[in-house]
C-alpha atoms as a PDB file:
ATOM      1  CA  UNK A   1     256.260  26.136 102.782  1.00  0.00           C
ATOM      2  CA  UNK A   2     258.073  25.896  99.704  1.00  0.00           C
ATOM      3  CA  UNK A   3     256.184  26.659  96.650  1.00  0.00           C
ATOM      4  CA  UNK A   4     256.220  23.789  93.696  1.00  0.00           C
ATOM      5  CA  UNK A   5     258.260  25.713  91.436  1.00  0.00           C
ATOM      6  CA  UNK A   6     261.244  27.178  93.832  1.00  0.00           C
ATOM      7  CA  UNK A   7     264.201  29.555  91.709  1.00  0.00           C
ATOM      8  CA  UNK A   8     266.978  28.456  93.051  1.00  0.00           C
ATOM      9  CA  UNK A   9     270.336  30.136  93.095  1.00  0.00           C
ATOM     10  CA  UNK A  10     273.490  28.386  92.645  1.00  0.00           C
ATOM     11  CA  UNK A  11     277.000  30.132  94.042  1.00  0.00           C
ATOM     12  CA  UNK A  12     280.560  29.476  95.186  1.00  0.00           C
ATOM     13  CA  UNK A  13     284.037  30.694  94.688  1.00  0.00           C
ATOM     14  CA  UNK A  14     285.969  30.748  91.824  1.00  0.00           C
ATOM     15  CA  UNK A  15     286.633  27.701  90.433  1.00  0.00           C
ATOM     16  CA  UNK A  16     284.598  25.674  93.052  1.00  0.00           C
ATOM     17  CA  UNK A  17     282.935  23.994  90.351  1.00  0.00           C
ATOM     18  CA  UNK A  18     279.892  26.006  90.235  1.00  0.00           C
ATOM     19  CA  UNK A  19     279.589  25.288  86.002  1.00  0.00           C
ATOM     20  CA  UNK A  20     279.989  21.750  86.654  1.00  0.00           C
ATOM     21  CA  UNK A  21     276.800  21.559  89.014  1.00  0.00           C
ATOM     22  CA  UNK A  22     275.038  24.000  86.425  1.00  0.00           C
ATOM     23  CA  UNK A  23     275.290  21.571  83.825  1.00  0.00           C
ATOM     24  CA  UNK A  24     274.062  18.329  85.571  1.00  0.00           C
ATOM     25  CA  UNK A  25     270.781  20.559  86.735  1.00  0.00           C
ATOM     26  CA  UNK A  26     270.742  21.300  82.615  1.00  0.00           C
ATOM     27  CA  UNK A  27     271.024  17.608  82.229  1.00  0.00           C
ATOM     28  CA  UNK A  28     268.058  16.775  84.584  1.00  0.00           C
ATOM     29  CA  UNK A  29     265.715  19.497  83.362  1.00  0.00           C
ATOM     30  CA  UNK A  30     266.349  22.814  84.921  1.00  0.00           C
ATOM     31  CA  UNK A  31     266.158  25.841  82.990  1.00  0.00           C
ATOM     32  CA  UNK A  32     269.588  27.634  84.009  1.00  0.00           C
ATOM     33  CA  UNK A  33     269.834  31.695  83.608  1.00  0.00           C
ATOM     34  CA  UNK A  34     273.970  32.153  83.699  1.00  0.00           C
ATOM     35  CA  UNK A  35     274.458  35.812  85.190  1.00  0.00           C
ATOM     36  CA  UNK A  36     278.247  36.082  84.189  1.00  0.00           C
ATOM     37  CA  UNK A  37     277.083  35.933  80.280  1.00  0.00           C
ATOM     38  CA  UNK A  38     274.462  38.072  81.376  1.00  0.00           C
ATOM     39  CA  UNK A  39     277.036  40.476  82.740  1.00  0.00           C
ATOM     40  CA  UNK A  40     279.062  40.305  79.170  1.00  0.00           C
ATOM     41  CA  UNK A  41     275.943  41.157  77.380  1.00  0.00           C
ATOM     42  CA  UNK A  42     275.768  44.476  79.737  1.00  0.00           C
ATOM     43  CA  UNK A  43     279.563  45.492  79.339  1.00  0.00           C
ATOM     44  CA  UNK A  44     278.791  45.331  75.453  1.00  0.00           C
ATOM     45  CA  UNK A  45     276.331  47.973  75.598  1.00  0.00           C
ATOM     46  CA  UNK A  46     277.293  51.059  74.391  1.00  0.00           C
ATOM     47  CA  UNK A  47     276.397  53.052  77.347  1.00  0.00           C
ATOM     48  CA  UNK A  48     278.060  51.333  79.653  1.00  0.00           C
ATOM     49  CA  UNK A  49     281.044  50.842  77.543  1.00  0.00           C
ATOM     50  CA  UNK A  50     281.454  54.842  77.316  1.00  0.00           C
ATOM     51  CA  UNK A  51     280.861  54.686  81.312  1.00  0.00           C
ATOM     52  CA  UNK A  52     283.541  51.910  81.900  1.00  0.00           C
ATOM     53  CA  UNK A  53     285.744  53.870  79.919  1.00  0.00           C
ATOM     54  CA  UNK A  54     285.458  57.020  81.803  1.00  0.00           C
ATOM     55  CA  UNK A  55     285.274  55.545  85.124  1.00  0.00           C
ATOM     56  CA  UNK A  56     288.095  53.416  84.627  1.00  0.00           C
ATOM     57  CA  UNK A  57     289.903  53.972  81.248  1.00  0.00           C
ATOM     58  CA  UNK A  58     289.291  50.477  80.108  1.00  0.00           C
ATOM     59  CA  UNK A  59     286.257  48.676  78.715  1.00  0.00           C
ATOM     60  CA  UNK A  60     288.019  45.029  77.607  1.00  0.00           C
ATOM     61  CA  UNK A  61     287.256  42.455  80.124  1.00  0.00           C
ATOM     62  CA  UNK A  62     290.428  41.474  80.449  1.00  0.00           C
ATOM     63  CA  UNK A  63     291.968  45.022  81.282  1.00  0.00           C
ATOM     64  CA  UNK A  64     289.027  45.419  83.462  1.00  0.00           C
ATOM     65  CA  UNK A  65     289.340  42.455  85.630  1.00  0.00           C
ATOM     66  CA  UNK A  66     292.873  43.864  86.248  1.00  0.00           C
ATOM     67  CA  UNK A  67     292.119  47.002  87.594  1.00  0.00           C
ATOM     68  CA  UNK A  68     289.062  45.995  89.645  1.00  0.00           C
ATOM     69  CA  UNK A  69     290.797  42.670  90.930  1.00  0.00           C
ATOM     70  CA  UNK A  70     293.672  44.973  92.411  1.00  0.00           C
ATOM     71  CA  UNK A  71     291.288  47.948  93.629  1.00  0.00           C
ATOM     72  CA  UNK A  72     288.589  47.181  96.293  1.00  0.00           C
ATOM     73  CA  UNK A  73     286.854  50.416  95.749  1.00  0.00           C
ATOM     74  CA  UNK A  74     287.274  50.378  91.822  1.00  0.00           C
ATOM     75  CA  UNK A  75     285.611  46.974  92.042  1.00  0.00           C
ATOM     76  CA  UNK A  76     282.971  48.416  94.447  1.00  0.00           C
ATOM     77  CA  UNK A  77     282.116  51.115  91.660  1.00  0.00           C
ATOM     78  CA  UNK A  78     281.662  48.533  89.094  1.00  0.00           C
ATOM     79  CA  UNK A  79     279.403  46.159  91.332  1.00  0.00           C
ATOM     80  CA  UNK A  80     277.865  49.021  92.040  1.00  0.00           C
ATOM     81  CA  UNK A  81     277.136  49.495  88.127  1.00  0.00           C
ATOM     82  CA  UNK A  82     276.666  46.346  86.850  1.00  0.00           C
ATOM     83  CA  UNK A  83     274.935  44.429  89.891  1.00  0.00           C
ATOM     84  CA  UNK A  84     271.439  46.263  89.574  1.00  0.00           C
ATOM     85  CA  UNK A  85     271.673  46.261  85.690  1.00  0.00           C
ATOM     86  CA  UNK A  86     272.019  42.202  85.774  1.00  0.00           C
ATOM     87  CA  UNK A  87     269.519  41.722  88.777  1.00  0.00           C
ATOM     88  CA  UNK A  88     266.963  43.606  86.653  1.00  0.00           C
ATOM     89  CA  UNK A  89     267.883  40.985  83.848  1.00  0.00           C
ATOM     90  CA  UNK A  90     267.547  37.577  85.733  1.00  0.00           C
ATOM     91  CA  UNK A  91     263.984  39.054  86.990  1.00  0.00           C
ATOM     92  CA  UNK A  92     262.810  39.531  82.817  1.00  0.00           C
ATOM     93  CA  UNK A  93     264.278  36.056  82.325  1.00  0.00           C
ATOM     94  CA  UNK A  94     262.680  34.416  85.405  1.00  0.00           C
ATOM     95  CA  UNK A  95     259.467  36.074  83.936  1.00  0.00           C
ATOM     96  CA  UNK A  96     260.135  34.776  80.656  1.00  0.00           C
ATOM     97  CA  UNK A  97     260.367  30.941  81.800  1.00  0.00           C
ATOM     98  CA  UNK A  98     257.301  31.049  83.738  1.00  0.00           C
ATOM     99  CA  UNK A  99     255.403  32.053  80.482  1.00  0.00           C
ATOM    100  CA  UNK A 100     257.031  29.345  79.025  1.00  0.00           C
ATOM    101  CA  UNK A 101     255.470  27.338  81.451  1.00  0.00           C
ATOM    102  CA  UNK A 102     259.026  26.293  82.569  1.00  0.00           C
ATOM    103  CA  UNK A 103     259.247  25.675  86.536  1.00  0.00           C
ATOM    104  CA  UNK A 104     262.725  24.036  87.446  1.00  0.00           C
ATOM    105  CA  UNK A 105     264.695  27.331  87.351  1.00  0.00           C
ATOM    106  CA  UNK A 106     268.146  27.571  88.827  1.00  0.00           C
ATOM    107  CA  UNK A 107     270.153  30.967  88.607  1.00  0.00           C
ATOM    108  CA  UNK A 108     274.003  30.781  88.516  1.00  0.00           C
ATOM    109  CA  UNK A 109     275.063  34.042  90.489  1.00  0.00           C
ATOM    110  CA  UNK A 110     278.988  33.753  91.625  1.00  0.00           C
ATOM    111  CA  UNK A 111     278.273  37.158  93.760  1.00  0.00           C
ATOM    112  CA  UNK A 112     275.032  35.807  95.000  1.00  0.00           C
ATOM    113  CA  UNK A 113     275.250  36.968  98.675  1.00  0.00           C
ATOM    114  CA  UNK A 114     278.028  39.856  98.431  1.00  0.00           C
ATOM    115  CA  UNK A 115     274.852  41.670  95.892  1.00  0.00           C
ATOM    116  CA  UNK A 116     272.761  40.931  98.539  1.00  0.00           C
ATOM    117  CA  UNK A 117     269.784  39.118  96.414  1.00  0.00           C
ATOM    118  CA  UNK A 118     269.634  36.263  98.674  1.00  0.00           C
ATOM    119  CA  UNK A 119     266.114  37.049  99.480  1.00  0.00           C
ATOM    120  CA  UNK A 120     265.171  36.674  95.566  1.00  0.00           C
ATOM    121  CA  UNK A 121     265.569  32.927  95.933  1.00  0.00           C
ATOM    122  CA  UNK A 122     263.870  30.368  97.522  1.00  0.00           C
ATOM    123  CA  UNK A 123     266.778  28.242  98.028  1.00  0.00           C
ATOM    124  CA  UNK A 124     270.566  28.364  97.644  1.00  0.00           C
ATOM    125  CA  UNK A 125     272.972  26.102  96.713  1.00  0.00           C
ATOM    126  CA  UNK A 126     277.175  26.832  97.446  1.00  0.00           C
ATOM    127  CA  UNK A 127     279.143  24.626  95.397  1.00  0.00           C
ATOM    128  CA  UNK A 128     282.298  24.040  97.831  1.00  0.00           C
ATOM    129  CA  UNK A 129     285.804  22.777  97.261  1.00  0.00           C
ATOM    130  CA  UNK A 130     288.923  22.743  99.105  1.00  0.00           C
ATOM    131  CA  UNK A 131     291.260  25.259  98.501  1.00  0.00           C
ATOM    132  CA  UNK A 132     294.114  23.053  97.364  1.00  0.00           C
ATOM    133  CA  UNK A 133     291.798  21.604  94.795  1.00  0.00           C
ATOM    134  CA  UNK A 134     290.213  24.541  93.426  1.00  0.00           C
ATOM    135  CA  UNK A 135     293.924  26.170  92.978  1.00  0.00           C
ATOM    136  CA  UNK A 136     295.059  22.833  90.947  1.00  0.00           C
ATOM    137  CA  UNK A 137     291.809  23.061  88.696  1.00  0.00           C
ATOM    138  CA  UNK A 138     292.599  27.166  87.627  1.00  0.00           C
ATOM    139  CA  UNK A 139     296.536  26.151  87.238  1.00  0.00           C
ATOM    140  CA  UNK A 140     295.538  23.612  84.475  1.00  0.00           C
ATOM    141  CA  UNK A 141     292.931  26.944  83.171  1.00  0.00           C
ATOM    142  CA  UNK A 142     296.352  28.876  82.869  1.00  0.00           C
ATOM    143  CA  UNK A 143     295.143  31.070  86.103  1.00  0.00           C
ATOM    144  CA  UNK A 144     298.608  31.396  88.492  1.00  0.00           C
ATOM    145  CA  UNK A 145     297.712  30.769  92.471  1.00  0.00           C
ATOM    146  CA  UNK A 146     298.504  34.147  92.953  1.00  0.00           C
ATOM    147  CA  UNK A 147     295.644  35.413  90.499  1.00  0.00           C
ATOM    148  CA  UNK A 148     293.372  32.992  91.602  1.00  0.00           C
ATOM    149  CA  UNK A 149     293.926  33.954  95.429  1.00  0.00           C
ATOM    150  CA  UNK A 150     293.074  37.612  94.501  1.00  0.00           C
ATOM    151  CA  UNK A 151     289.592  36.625  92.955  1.00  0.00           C
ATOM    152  CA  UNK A 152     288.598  34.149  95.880  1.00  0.00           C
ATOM    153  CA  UNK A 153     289.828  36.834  98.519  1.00  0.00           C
ATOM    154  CA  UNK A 154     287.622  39.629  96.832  1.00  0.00           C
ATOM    155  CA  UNK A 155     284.698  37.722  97.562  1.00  0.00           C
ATOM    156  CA  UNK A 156     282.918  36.511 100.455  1.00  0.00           C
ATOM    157  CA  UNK A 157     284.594  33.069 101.824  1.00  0.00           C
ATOM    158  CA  UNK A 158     283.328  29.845 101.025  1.00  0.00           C
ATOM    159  CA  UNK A 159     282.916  29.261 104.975  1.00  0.00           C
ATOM    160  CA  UNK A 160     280.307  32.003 105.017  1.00  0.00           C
ATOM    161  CA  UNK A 161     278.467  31.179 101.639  1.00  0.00           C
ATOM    162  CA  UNK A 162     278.459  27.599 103.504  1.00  0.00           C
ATOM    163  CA  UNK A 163     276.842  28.987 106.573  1.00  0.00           C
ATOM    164  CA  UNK A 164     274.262  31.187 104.297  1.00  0.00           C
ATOM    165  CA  UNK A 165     273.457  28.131 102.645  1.00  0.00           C
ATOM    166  CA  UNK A 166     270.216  25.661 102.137  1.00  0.00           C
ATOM    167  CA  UNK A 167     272.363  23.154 100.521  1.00  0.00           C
ATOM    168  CA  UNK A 168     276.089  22.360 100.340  1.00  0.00           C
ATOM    169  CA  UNK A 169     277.878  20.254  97.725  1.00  0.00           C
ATOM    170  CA  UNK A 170     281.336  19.281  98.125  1.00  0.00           C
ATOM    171  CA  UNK A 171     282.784  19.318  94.654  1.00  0.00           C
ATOM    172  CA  UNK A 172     285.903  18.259  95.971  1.00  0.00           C
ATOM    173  CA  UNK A 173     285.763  14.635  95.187  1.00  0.00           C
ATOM    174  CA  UNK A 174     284.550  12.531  91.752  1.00  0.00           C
ATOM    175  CA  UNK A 175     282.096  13.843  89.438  1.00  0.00           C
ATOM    176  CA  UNK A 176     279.783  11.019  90.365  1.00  0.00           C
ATOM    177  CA  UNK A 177     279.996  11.946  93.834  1.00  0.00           C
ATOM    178  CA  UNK A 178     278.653  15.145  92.780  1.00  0.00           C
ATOM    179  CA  UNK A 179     275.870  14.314  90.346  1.00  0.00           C
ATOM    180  CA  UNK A 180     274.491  11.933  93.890  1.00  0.00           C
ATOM    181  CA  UNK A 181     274.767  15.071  95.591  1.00  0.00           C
ATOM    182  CA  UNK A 182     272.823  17.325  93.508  1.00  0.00           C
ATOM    183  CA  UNK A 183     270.166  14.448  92.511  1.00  0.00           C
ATOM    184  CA  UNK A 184     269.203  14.419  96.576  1.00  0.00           C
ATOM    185  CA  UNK A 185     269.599  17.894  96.777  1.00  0.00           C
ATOM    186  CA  UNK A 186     266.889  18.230  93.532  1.00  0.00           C
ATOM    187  CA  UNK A 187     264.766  15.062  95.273  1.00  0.00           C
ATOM    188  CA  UNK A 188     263.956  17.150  98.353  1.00  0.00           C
ATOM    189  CA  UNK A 189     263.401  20.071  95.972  1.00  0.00           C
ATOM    190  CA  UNK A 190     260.593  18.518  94.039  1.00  0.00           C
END
């Protein structure tokens, strides 16, 4: 049975639309913990800066995503790093809400099942998209097709997060088609 106050977690590809479902849960009342800007709060610290730059000569983001975006195993190494560090912070935050007395809880985590913290939830969302659409939303983010191919290859396929799934939404169509879609989806919830 599903407890009254579920944490959910909310994943997808790149640029499936995952922050545009975040912030129509923010809308309706969920408290959101964002695991990306809790993953730029860890590269700023200074002792993983000094490891970043000795395991991989760079510590800006942007020089980073590079290297790790073009080299399975140096990307390996820095999931390796950085996933435990930024599980260990959505647990404190999680925490934090429920002293709050805050219940609705949704966790964005992109690299939700390739961590392997599926089991932390009690439900998951995959915010889906076809391909085609998902490329024409990064070109008009300045992202070329052929960098946005090598971020959605490096992680799990959208077919599998489907199939891993409690919920689906198709972000493929209007953004009112989506906001129906995660209102059911959060009617069933509560």
């Amino acid at each position: 049975m599903l407890r009254p106050d579920p944490i959910i977690g909310v994943t997808g590809t790149f640029g499936s639309g995952k922050s545009t479902v975040i912030q129509i849960l923010k809308e309706i009342g969920y408290s959101v913990i964002d695991s990306d800007k809790l993953v730029h709060q860890i590269l700023k610290r200074p002792r993983i800066k000094e490891r970043l730059a000795l395991q991989f000569g760079a510590i800006l983001r942007d020089k980073l995503s590079k290297i790790v975006f073009q080299d399975k195993k140096k990307r390996r190494e820095l999931e390796e790093l950085i996933h435990p560090l930024v599980i260990e912070e959505i647990e404190k935050k999680i925490n934090g809400l429920r002293k709050e007395k805050k219940n609705l809880i949704v966790v964005e985590a992109p690299l939700l099942f390739e961590a392997g913290v599926e089991e932390k939830f009690d439900k998951i969302m995959v915010v889906s998209c076809s391909e085609k659409k998902i490329l024409e939303r990064l070109r008009k983010k300045g992202i070329s097709e052929e960098e946005a191919k090598k971020r959605i290859k490096s992680q799990l396929s959208l077919r599998e997060k489907e199939k891993r799934a409690d919920f689906v939404i198709d972000n493929s169509g209007t953004l009112q088609r989506t906001k129906f879609q995660v209102l059911s989806i959060c009617q069933k919830l509560t």
